[in-house]
C-alpha atoms as a PDB file:
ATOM      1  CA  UNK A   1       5.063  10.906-116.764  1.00  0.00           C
ATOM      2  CA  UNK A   2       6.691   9.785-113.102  1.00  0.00           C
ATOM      3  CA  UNK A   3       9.903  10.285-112.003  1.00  0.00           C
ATOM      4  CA  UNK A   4      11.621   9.404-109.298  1.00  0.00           C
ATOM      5  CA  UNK A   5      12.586  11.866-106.950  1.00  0.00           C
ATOM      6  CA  UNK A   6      16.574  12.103-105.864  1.00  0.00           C
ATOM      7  CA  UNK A   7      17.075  10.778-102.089  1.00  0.00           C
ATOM      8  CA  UNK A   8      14.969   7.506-102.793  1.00  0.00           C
ATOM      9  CA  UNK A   9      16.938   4.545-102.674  1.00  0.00           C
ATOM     10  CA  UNK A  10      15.341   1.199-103.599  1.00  0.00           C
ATOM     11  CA  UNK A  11      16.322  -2.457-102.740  1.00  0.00           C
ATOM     12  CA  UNK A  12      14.799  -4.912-105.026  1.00  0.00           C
ATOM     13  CA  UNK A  13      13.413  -8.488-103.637  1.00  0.00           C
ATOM     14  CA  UNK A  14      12.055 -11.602-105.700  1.00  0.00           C
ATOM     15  CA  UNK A  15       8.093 -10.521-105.481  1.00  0.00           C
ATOM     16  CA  UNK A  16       8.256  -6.561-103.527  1.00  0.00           C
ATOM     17  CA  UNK A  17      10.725  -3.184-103.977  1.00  0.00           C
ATOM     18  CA  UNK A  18      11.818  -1.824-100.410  1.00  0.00           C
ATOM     19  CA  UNK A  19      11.443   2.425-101.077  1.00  0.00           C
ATOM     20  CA  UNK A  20      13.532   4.299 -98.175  1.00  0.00           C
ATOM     21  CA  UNK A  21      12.948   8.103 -98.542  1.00  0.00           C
ATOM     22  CA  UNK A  22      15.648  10.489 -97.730  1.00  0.00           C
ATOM     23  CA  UNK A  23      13.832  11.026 -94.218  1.00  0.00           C
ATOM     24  CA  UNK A  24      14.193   7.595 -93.544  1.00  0.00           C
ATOM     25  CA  UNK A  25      10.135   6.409 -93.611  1.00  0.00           C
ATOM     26  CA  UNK A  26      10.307   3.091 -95.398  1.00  0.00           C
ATOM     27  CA  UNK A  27       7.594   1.713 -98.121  1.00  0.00           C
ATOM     28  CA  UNK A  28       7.231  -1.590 -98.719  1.00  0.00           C
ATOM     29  CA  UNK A  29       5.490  -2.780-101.906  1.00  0.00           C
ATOM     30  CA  UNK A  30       3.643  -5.807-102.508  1.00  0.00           C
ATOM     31  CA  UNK A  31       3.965  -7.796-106.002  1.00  0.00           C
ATOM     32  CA  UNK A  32       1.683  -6.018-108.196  1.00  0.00           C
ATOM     33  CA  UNK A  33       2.717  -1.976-106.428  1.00  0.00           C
ATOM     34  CA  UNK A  34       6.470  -3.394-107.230  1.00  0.00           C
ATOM     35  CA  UNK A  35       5.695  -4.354-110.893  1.00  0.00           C
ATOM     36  CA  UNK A  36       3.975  -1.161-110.834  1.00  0.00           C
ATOM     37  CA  UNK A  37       7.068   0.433-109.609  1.00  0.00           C
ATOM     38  CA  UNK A  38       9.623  -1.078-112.247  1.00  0.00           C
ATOM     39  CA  UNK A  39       7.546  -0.009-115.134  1.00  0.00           C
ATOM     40  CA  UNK A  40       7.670   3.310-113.756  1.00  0.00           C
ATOM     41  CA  UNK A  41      11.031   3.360-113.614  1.00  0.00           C
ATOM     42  CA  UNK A  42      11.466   2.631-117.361  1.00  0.00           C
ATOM     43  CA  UNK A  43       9.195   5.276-118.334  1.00  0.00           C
ATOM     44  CA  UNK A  44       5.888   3.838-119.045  1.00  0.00           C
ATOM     45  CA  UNK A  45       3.422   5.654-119.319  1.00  0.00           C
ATOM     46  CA  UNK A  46       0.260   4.827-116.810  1.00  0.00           C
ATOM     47  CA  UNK A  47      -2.197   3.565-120.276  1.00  0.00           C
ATOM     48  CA  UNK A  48       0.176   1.226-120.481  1.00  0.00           C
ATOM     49  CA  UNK A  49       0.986   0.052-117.256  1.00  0.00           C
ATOM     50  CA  UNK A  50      -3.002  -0.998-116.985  1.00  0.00           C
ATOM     51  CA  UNK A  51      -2.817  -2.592-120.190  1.00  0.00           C
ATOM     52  CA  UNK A  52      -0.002  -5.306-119.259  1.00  0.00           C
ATOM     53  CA  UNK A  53      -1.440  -5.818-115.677  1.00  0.00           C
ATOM     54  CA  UNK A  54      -4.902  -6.293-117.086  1.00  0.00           C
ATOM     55  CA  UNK A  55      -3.878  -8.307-119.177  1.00  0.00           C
ATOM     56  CA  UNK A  56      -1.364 -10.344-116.829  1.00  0.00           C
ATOM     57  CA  UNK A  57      -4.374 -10.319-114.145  1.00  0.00           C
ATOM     58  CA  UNK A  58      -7.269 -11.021-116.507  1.00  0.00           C
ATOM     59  CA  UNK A  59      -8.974  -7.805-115.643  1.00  0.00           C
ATOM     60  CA  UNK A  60     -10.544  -4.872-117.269  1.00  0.00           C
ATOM     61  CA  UNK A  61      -8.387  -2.564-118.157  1.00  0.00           C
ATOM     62  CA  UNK A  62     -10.481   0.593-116.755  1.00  0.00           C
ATOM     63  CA  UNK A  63     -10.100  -0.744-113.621  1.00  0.00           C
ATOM     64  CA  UNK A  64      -6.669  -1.328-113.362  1.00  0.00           C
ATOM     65  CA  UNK A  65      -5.826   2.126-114.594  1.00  0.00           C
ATOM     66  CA  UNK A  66      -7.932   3.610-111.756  1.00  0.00           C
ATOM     67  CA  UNK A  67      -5.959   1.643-109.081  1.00  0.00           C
ATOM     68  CA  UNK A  68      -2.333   1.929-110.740  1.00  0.00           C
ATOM     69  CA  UNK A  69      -3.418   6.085-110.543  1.00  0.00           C
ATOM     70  CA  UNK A  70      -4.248   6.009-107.370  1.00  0.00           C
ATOM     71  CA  UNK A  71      -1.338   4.843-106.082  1.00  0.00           C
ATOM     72  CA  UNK A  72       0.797   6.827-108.175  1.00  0.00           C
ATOM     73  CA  UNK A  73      -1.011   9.723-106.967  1.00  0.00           C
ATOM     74  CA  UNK A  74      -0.120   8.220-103.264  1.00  0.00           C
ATOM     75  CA  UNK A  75       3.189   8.004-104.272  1.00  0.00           C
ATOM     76  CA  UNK A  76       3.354  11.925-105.784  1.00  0.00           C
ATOM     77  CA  UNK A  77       1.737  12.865-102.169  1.00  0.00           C
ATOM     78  CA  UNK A  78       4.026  10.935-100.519  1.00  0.00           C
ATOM     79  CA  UNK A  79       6.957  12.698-101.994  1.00  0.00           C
ATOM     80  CA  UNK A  80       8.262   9.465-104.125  1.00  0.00           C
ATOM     81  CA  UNK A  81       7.636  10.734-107.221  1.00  0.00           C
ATOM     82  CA  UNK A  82       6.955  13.751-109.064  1.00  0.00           C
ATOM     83  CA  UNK A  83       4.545  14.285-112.122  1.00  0.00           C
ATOM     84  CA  UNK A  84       6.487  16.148-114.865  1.00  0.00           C
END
């Protein structure tokens, strides 16, 4: 599981999530990182996250869960979000 870490604020748009870090370096996600995003922030787990964009996008699902870990994993290096 992902959480957030404390000092990120977030400012939601209609298609992208602004991510400000308490150092101030800003992240701007496109659609499908800020869909990525939200489900993250209600706790679902990454299996799942591939399964309803693969789905939504028509694609295999293996894929998708190699691209939604990825950038989870830049978001973790990044200091966004922590893996507990």
């Amino acid at each position: 599981m992902y959480v957030v870490n404390s000092g990120i604020s977030v400012e939601y748009f209609e298609n992208e999530v602004i991510l400000v870090s308490s150092d101030e370096k800003i992240h701007c996600l496109n659609e499908t990182a800020a869909e990525i995003w939200k489900l993250v922030e209600k706790n679902t787990d990454i299996d799942n996250i591939a399964l309803y964009l693969a789905n939504k996008y028509s694609v295999p699902c293996e894929d998708v869960k190699k691209d939604v870990m990825k950038m989870l994993e830049e978001f973790v290096e990044k200091n966004i979000l922590t893996v507990q």
